[in-house]
Protein backbone atom coordinates (compact mmCIF):
# COMPACT_ATOMS: atom_id res chain seq x y z
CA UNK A 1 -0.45 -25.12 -11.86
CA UNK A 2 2.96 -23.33 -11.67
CA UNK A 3 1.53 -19.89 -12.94
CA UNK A 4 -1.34 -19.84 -10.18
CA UNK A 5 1.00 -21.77 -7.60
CA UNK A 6 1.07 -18.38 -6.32
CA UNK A 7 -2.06 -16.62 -6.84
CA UNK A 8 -3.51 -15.19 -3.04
CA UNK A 9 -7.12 -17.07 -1.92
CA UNK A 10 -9.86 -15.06 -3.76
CA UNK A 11 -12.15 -12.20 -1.81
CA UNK A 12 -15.57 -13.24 -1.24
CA UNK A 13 -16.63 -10.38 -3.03
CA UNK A 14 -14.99 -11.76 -6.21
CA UNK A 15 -18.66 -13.77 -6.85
CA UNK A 16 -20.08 -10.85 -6.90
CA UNK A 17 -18.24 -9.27 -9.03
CA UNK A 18 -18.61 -11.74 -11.68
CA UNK A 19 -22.27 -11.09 -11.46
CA UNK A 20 -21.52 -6.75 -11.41
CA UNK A 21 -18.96 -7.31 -14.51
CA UNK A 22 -21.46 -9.12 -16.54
CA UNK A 23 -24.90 -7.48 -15.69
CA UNK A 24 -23.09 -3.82 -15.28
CA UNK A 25 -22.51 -2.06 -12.21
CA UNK A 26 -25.32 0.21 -10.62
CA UNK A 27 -26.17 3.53 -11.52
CA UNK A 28 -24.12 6.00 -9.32
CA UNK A 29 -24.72 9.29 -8.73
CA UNK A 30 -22.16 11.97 -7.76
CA UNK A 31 -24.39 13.11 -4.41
CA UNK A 32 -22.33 14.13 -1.33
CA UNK A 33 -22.21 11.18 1.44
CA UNK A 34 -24.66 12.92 4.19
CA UNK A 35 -22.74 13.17 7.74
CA UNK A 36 -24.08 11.56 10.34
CA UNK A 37 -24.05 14.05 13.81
CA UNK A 38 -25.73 12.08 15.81
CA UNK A 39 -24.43 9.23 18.06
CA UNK A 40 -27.64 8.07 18.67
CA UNK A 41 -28.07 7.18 14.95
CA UNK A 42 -24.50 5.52 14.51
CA UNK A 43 -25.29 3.29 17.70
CA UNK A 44 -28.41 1.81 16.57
CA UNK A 45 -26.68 1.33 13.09
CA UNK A 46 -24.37 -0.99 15.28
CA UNK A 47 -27.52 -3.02 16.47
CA UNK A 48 -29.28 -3.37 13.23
CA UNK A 49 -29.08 -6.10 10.94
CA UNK A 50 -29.18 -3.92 8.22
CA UNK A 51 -26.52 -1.87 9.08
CA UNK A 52 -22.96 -1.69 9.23
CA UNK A 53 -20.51 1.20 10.99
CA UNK A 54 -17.25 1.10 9.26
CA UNK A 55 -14.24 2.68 11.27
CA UNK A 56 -11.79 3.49 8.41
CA UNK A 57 -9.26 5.00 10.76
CA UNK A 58 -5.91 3.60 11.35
CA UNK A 59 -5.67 0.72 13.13
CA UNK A 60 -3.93 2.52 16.46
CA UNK A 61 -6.43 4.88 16.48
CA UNK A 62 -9.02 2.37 16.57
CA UNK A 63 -7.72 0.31 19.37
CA UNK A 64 -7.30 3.69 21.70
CA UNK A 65 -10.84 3.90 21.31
CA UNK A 66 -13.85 3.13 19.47
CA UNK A 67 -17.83 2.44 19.00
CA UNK A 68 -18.41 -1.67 20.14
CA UNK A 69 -20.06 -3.34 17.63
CA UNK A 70 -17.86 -1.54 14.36
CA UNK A 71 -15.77 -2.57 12.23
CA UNK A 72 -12.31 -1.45 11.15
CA UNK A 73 -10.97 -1.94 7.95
CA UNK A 74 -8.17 1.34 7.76
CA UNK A 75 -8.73 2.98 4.35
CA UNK A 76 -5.40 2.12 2.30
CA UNK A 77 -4.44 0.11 -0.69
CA UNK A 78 -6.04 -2.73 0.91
CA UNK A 79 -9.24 -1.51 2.33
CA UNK A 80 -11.63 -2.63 -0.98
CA UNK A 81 -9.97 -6.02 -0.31
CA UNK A 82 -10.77 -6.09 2.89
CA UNK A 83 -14.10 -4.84 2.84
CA UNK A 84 -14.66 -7.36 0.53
CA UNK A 85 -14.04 -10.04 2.38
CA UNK A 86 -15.26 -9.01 5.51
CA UNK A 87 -18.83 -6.92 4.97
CA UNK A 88 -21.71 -8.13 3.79
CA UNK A 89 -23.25 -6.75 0.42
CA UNK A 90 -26.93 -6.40 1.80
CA UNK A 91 -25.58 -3.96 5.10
CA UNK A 92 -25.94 -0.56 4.99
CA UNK A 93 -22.75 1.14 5.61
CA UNK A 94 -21.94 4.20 7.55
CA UNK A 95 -18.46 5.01 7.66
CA UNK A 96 -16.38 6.70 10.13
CA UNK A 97 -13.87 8.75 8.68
CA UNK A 98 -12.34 12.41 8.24
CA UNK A 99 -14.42 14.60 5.90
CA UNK A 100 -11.28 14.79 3.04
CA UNK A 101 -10.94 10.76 2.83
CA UNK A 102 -14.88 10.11 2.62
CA UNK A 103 -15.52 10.67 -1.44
CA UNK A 104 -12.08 8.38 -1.93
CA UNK A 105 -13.72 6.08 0.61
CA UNK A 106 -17.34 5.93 -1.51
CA UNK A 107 -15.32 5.55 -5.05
CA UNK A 108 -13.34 2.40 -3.06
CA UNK A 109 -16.40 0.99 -1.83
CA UNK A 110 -18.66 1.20 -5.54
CA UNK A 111 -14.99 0.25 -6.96
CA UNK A 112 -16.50 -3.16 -5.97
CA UNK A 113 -19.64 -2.94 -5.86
CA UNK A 114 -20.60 -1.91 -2.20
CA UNK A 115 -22.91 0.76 -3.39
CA UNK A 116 -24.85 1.64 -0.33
CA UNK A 117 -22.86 4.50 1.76
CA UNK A 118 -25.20 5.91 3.82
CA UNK A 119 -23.58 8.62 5.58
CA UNK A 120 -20.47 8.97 7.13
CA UNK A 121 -19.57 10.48 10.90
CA UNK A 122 -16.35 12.27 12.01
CA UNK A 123 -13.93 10.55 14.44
CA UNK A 124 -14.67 12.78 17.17
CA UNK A 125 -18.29 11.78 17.37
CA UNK A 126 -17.24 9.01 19.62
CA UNK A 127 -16.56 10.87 22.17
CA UNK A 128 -20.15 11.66 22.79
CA UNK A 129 -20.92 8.02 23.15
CA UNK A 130 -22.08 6.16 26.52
CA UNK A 131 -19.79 3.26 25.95
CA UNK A 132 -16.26 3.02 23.75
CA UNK A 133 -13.78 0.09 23.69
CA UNK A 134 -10.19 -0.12 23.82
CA UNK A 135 -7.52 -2.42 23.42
CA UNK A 136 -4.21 -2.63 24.12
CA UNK A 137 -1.23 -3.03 21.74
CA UNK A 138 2.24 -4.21 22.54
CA UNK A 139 5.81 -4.60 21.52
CA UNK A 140 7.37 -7.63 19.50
CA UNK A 141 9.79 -8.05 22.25
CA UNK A 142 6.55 -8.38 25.08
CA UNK A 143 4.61 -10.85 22.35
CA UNK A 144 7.74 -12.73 22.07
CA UNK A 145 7.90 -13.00 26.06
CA UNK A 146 4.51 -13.80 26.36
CA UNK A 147 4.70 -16.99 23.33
CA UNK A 148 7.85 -18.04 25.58
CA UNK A 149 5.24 -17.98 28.83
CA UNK A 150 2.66 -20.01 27.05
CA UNK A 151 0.53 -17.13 27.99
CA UNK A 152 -1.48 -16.00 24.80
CA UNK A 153 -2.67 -17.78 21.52
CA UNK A 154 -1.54 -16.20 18.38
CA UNK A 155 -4.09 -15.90 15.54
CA UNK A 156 -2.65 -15.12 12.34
CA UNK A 157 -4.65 -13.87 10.13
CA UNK A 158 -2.93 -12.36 6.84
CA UNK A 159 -3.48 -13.94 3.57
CA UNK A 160 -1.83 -17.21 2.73
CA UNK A 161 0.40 -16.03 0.43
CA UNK A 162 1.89 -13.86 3.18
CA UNK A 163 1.70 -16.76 5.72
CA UNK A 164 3.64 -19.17 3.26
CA UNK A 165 6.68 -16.05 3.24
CA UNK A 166 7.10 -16.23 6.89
CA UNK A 167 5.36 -16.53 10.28
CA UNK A 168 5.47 -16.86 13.83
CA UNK A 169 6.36 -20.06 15.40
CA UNK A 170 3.41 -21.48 17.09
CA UNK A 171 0.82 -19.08 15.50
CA UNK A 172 -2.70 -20.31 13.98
CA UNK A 173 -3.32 -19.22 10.70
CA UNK A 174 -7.11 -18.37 10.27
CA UNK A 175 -7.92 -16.12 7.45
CA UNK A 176 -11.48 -14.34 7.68
């Protein structure tokens, strides 16, 4: 118990690794990842059930503005954890990234067994769309002065091995 005590939750895609590791992982080829020019085809991605659309830009860059319906997971160290816990293995994936990142983005995805990259479209594709979103970020200081107002909810959603080192007062911890 006291060598796991602190072992983080496992990824939902850990079950499906088990079954990858023991059956072997699918056969890869080295193909280029098609890019996607056409908005058209990335928006009805985002309204089929097959499909996924997979921002992997930074997280700032996604909340100035973005396709509704996709998904950000920023490609980093943590973005096969991440995309493990959060897609689905039967989607379709079409990923939004820069051109240089996209093979490092496909080896991160089969890295785990997400083998079905379908095509990736350049950032500035979005601005062709009919509708983005945005959101709004904000200081420490103004969170801090809006917990004090009782004027938002704070949703917490890190790992719990980084809730248990420290958190906001008052926050709900909900991990996806």
């Amino acid at each position: 118990k006291e060598l796991t005590a602190e072992q983080p939750d496992p990824p939902k895609y850990f079950a499906m690794m088990k079954q990858v590791n023991k059956n072997g992982p699918e056969l890869t080829t080295g193909d280029p990842v098609p890019e996607v020019d056409s908005i058209e085809t990335l928006e009805q991605a985002i309204n089929d059930d097959q499909s996924v659309v997979l921002d992997a830009r930074a997280g700032n860059e996604f909340g100035e503005q973005h396709l509704p319906g996709s998904i950000n997971i920023p490609f980093n160290t943590q973005f096969p954890n991440w995309v493990g816990w959060l897609l689905e293995y039967n989607k379709n994936i079409i990923v939004l990234s820069d051109e240089c990142q996209v093979n490092d983005i496909k080896i991160s995805l089969q890295s785990i067994g997400f083998d079905q990259l379908k095509g990736y479209a350049k950032p500035g594709i979005i601005d062709k769309a009919s509708k983005t979103e945005s959101y709004g970020q904000i200081e420490p200081t103004e969170l801090n002065q809006s917990l004090n107002a009782n004027a938002v909810h704070l949703i917490d959603v890190r790992n719990q091995n980084e809730w248990n080192e420290g958190h906001i007062s008052g926050a709900q911890h909900i991990m996806p």
